[in-house]
PDB file of N, CA and C in Angstrom:
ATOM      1  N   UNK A   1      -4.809  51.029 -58.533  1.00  0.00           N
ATOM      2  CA  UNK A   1      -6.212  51.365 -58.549  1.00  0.00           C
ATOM      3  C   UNK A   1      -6.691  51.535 -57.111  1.00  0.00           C
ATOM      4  N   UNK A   2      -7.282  52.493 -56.854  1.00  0.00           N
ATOM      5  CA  UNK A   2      -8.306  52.971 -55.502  1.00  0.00           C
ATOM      6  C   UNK A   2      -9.260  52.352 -55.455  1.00  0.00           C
ATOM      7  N   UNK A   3      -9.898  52.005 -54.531  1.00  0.00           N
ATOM      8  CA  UNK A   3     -11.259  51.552 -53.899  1.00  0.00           C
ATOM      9  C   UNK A   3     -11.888  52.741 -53.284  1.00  0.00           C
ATOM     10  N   UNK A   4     -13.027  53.061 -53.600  1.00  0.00           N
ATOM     11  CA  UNK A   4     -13.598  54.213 -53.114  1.00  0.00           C
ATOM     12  C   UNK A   4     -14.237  53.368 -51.724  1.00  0.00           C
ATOM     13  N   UNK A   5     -13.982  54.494 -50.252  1.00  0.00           N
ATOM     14  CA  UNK A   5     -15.192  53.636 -49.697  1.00  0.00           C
ATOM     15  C   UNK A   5     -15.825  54.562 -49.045  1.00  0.00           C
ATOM     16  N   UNK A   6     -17.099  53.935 -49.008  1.00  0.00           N
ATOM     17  CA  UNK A   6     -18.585  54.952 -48.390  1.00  0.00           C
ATOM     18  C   UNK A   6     -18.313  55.182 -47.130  1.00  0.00           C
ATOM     19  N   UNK A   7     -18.787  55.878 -46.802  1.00  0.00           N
ATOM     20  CA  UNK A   7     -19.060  56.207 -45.093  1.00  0.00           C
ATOM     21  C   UNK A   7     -19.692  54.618 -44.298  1.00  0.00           C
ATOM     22  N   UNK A   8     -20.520  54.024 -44.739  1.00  0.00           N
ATOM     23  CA  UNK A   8     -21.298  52.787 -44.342  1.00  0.00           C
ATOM     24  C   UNK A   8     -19.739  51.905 -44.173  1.00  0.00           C
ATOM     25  N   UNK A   9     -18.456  51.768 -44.911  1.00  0.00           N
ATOM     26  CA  UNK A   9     -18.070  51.015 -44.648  1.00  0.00           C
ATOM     27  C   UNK A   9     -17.572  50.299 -45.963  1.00  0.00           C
ATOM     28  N   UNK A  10     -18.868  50.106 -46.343  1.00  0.00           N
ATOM     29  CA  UNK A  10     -18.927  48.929 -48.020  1.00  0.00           C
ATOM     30  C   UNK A  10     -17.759  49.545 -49.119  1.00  0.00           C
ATOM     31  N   UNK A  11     -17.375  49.146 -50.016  1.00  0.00           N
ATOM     32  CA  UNK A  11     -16.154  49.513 -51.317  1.00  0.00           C
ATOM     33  C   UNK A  11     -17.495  49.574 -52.587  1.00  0.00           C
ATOM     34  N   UNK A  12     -16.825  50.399 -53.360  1.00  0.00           N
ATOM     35  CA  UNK A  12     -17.476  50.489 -54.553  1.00  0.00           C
ATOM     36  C   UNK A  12     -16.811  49.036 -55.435  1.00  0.00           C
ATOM     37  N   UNK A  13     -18.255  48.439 -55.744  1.00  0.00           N
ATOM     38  CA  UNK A  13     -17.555  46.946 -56.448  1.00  0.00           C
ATOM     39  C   UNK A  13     -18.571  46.903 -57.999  1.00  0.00           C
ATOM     40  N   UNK A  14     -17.775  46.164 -58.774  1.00  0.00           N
ATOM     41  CA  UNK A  14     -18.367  46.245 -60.320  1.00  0.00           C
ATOM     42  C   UNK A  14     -19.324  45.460 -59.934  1.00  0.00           C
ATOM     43  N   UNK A  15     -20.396  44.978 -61.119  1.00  0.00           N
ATOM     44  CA  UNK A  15     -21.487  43.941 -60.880  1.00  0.00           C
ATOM     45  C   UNK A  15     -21.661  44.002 -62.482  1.00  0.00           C
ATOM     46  N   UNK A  16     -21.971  42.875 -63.345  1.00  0.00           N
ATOM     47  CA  UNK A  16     -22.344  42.838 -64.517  1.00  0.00           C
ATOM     48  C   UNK A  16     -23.123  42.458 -64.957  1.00  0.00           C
ATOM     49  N   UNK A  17     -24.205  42.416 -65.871  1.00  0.00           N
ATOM     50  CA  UNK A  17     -25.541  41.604 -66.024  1.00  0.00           C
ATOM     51  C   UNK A  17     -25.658  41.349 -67.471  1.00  0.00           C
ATOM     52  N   UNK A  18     -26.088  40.613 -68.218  1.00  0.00           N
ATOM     53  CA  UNK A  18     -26.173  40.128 -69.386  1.00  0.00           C
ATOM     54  C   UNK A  18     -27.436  40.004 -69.766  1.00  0.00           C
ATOM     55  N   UNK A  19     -27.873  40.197 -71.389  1.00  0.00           N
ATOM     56  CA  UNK A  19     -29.286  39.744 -71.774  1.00  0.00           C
ATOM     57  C   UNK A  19     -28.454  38.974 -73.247  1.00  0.00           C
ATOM     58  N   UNK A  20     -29.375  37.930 -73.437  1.00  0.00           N
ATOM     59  CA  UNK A  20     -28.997  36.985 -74.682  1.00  0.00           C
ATOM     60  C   UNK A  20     -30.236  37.610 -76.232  1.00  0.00           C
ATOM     61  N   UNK A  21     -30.567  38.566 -75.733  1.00  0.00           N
ATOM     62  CA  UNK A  21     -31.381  39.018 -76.923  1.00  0.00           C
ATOM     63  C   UNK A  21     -31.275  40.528 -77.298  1.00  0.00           C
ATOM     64  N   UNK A  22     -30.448  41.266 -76.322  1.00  0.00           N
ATOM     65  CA  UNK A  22     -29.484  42.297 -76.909  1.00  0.00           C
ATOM     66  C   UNK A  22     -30.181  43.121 -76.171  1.00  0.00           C
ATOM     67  N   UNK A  23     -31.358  43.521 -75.199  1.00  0.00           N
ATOM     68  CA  UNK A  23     -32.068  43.956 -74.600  1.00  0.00           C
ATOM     69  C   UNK A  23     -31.423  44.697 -73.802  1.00  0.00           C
ATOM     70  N   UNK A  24     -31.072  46.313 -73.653  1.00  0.00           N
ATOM     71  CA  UNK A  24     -30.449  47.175 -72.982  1.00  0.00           C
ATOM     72  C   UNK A  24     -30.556  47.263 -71.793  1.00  0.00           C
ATOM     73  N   UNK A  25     -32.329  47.061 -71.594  1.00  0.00           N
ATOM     74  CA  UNK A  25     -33.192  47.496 -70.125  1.00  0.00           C
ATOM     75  C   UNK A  25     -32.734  46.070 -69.390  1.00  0.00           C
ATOM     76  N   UNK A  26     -33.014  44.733 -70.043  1.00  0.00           N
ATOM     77  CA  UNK A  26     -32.381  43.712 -69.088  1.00  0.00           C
ATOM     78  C   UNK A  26     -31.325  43.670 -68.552  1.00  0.00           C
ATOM     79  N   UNK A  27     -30.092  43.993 -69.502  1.00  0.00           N
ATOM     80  CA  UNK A  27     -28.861  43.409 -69.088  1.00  0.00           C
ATOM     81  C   UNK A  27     -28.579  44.340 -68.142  1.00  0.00           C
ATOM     82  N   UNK A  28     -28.862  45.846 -68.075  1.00  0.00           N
ATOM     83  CA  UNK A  28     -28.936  46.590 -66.916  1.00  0.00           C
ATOM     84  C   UNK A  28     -29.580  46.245 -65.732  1.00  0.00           C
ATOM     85  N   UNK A  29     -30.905  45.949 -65.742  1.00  0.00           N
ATOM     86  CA  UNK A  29     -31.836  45.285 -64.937  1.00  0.00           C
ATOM     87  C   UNK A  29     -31.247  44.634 -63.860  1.00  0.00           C
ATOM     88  N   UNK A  30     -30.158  42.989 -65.212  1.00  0.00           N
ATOM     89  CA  UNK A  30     -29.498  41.882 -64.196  1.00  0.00           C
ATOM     90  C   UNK A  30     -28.363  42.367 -63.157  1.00  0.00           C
ATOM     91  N   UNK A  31     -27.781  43.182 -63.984  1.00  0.00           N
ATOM     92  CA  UNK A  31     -26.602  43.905 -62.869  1.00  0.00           C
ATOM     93  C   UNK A  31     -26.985  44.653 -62.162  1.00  0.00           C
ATOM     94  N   UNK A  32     -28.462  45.194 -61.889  1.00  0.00           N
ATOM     95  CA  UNK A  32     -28.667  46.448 -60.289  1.00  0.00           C
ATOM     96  C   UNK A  32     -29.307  45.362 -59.596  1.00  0.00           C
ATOM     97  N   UNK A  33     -29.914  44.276 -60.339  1.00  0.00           N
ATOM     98  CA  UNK A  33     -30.758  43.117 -59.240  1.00  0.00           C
ATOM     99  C   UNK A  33     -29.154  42.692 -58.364  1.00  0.00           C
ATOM    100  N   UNK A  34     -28.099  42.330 -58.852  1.00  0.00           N
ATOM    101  CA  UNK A  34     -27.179  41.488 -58.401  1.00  0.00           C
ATOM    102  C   UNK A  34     -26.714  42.374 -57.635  1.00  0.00           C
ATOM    103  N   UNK A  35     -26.521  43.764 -58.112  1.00  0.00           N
ATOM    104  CA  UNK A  35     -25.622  44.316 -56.869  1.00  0.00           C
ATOM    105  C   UNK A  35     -26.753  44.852 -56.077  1.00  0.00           C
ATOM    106  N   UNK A  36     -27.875  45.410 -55.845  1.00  0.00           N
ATOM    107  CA  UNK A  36     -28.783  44.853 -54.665  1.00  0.00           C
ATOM    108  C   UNK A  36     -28.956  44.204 -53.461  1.00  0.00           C
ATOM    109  N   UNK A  37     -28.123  42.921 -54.202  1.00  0.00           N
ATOM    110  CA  UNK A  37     -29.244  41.332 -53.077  1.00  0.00           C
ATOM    111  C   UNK A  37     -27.503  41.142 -52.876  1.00  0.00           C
ATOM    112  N   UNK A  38     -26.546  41.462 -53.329  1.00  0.00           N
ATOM    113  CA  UNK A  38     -25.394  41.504 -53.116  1.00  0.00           C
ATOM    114  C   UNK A  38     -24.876  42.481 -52.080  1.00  0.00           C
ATOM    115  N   UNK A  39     -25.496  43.758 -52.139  1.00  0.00           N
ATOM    116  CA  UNK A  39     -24.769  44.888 -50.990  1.00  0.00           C
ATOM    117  C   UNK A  39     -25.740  44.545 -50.047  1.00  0.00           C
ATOM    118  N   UNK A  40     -27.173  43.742 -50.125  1.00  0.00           N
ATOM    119  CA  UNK A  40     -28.437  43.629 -49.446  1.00  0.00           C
ATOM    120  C   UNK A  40     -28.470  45.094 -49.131  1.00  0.00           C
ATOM    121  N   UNK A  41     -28.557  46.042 -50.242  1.00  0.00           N
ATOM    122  CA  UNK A  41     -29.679  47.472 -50.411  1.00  0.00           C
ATOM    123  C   UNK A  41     -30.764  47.532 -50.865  1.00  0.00           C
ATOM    124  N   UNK A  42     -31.827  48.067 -50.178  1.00  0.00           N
ATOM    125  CA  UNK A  42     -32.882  48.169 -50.969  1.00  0.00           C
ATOM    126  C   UNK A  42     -32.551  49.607 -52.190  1.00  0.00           C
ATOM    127  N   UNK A  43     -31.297  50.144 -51.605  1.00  0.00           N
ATOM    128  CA  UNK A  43     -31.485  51.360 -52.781  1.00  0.00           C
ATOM    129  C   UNK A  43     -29.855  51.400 -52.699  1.00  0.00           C
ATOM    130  N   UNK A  44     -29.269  52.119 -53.747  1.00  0.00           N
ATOM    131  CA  UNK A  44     -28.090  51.661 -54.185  1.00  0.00           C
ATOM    132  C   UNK A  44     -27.707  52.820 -55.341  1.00  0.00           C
ATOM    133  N   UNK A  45     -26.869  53.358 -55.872  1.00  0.00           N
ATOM    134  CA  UNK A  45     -25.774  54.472 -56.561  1.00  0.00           C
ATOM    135  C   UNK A  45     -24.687  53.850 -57.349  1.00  0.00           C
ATOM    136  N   UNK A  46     -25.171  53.794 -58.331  1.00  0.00           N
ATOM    137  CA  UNK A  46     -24.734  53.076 -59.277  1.00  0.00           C
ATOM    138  C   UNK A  46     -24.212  53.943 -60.845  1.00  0.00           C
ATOM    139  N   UNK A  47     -22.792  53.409 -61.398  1.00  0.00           N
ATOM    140  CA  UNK A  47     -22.834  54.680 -62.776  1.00  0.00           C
ATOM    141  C   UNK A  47     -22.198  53.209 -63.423  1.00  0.00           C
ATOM    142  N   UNK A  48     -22.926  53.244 -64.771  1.00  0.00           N
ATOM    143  CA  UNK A  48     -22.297  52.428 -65.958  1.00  0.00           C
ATOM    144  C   UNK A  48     -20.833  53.126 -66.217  1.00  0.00           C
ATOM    145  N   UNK A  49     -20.147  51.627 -66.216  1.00  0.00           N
ATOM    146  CA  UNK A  49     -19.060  51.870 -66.775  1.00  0.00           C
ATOM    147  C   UNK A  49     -18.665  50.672 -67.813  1.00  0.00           C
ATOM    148  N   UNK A  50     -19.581  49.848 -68.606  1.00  0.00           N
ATOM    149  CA  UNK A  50     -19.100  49.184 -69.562  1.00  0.00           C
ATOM    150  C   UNK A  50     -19.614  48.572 -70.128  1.00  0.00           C
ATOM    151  N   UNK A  51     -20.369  48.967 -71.649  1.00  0.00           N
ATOM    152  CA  UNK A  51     -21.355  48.100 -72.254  1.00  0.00           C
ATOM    153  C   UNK A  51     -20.645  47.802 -73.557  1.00  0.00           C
ATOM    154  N   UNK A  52     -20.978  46.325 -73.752  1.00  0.00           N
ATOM    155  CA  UNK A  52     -20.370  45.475 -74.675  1.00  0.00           C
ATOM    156  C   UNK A  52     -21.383  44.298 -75.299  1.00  0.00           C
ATOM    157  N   UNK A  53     -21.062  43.992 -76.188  1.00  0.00           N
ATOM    158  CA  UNK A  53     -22.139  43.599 -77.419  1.00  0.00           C
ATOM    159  C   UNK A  53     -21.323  42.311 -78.231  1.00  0.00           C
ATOM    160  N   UNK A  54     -22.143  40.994 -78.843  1.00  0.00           N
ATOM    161  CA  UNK A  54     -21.584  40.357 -79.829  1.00  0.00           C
ATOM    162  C   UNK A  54     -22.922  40.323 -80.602  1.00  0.00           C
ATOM    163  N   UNK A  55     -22.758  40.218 -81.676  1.00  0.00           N
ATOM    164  CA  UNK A  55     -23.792  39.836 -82.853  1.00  0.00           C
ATOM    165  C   UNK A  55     -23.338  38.713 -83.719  1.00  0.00           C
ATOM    166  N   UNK A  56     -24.420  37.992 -83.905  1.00  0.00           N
ATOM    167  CA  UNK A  56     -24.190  37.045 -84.607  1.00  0.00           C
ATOM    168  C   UNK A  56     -25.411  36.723 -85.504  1.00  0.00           C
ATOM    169  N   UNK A  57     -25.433  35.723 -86.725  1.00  0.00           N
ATOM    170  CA  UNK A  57     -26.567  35.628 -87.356  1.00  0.00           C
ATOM    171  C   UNK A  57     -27.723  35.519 -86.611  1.00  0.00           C
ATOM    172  N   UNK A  58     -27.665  34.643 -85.353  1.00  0.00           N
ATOM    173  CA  UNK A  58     -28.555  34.276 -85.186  1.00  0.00           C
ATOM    174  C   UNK A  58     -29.049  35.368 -83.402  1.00  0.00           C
ATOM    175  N   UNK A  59     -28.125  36.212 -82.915  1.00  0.00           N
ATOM    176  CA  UNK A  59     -28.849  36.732 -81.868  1.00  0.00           C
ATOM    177  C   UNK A  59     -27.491  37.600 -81.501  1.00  0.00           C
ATOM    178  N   UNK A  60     -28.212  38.693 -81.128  1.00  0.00           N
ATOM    179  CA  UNK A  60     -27.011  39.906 -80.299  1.00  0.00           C
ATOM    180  C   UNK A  60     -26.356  39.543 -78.484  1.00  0.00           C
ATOM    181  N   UNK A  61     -26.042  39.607 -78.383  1.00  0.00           N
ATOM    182  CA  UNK A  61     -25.808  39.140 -76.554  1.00  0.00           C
ATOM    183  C   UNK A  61     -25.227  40.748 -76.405  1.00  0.00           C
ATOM    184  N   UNK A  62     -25.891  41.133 -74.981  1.00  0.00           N
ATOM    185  CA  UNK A  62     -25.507  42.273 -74.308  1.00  0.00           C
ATOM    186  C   UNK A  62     -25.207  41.976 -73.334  1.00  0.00           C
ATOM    187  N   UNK A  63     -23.642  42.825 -72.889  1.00  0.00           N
ATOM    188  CA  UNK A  63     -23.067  42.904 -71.354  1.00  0.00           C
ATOM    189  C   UNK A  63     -23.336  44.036 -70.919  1.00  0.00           C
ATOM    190  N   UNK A  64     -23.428  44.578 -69.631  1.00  0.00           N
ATOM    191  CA  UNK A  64     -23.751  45.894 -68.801  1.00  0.00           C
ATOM    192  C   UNK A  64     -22.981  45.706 -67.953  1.00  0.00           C
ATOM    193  N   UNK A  65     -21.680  46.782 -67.466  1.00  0.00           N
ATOM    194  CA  UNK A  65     -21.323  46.518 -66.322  1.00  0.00           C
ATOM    195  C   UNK A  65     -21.159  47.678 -65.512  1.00  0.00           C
ATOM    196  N   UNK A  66     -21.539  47.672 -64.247  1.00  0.00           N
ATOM    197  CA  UNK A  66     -21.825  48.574 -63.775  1.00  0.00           C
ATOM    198  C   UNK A  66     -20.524  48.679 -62.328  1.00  0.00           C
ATOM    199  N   UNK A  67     -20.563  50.289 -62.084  1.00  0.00           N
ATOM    200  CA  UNK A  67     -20.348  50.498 -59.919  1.00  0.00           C
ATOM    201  C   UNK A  67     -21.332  50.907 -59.478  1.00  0.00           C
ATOM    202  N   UNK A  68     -21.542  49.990 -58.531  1.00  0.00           N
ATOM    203  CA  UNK A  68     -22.502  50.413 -57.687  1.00  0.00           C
ATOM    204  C   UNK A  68     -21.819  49.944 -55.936  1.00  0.00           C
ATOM    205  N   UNK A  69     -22.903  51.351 -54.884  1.00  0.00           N
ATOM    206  CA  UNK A  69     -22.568  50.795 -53.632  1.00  0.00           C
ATOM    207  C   UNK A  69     -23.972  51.465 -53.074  1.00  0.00           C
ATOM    208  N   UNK A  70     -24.135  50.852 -51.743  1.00  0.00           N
ATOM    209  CA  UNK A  70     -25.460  50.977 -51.004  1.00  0.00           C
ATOM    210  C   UNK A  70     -25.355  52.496 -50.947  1.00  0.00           C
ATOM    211  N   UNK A  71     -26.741  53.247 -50.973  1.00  0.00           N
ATOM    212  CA  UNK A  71     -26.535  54.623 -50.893  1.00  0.00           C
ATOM    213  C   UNK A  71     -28.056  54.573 -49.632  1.00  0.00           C
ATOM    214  N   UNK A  72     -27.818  56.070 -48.888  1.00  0.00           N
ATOM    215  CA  UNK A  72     -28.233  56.036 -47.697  1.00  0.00           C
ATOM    216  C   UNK A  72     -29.558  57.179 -48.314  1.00  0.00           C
ATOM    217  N   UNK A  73     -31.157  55.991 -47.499  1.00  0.00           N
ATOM    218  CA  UNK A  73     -31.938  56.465 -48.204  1.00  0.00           C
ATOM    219  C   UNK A  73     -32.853  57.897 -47.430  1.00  0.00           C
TER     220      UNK A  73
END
Protein backbone atom coordinates (compact mmCIF):
# COMPACT_ATOMS: atom_id res chain seq x y z
CA UNK A 1 0.00 0.00 0.00
CA UNK A 2 1.14 3.74 -0.96
CA UNK A 3 0.93 6.70 1.17
CA UNK A 4 -0.02 9.56 -0.84
CA UNK A 5 1.93 12.66 0.22
CA UNK A 6 0.95 16.38 -0.22
CA UNK A 7 3.25 18.91 -1.21
CA UNK A 8 2.95 20.39 2.66
CA UNK A 9 4.71 17.28 3.62
CA UNK A 10 1.68 15.58 5.72
CA UNK A 11 0.49 11.62 4.39
CA UNK A 12 -3.01 11.02 3.62
CA UNK A 13 -4.23 9.25 7.01
CA UNK A 14 -7.79 7.52 7.74
CA UNK A 15 -9.77 9.18 10.68
CA UNK A 16 -13.12 7.54 11.82
CA UNK A 17 -16.03 8.94 13.71
CA UNK A 18 -18.98 7.20 15.16
CA UNK A 19 -22.66 8.22 16.17
CA UNK A 20 -24.58 5.74 18.68
CA UNK A 21 -27.98 6.77 17.17
CA UNK A 22 -27.24 5.97 13.55
CA UNK A 23 -26.98 9.69 12.62
CA UNK A 24 -25.07 10.02 9.18
CA UNK A 25 -24.32 13.89 9.61
CA UNK A 26 -22.62 13.05 13.14
CA UNK A 27 -20.60 10.20 12.61
CA UNK A 28 -19.19 12.17 9.62
CA UNK A 29 -19.08 15.33 11.64
CA UNK A 30 -16.80 13.18 14.43
CA UNK A 31 -14.28 12.08 11.84
CA UNK A 32 -13.60 15.73 9.94
CA UNK A 33 -13.58 17.28 13.71
CA UNK A 34 -10.70 14.59 14.49
CA UNK A 35 -8.86 14.83 11.43
CA UNK A 36 -8.90 18.71 11.73
CA UNK A 37 -7.50 19.24 15.32
CA UNK A 38 -5.37 16.21 14.25
CA UNK A 39 -3.63 17.65 10.90
CA UNK A 40 -4.31 21.17 13.03
CA UNK A 41 -6.20 22.41 9.55
CA UNK A 42 -8.54 24.78 9.60
CA UNK A 43 -9.56 23.31 6.11
CA UNK A 44 -8.82 19.88 4.97
CA UNK A 45 -9.75 17.28 1.61
CA UNK A 46 -11.24 14.60 2.62
CA UNK A 47 -13.20 11.43 0.49
CA UNK A 48 -15.26 8.71 2.44
CA UNK A 49 -14.05 5.56 2.19
CA UNK A 50 -16.07 3.42 4.71
CA UNK A 51 -19.43 3.43 6.19
CA UNK A 52 -20.59 0.71 8.42
CA UNK A 53 -23.64 0.14 10.55
CA UNK A 54 -24.96 -2.37 13.48
CA UNK A 55 -28.63 -2.47 14.39
CA UNK A 56 -30.00 -3.75 17.13
CA UNK A 57 -33.44 -3.74 18.96
CA UNK A 58 -32.65 -1.21 20.81
CA UNK A 59 -30.36 1.44 18.62
CA UNK A 60 -28.36 1.56 15.17
CA UNK A 61 -24.54 2.59 15.77
CA UNK A 62 -22.86 4.31 12.74
CA UNK A 63 -19.13 4.20 11.67
CA UNK A 64 -17.73 6.84 9.02
CA UNK A 65 -14.40 6.47 7.94
CA UNK A 66 -12.81 8.77 6.15
CA UNK A 67 -9.02 10.22 4.08
CA UNK A 68 -8.40 13.18 4.75
CA UNK A 69 -5.16 15.64 4.55
CA UNK A 70 -4.66 19.48 5.14
CA UNK A 71 -5.56 21.16 1.85
CA UNK A 72 -4.05 24.64 1.00
CA UNK A 73 -6.60 27.37 1.42
Amino acid sequence: MHKLIPANGRSVEDFTGQSVSGDFGEALGAATTKARLTLGAESIDWRLVHLSGTTTAARTTLTATIKAKSSAD
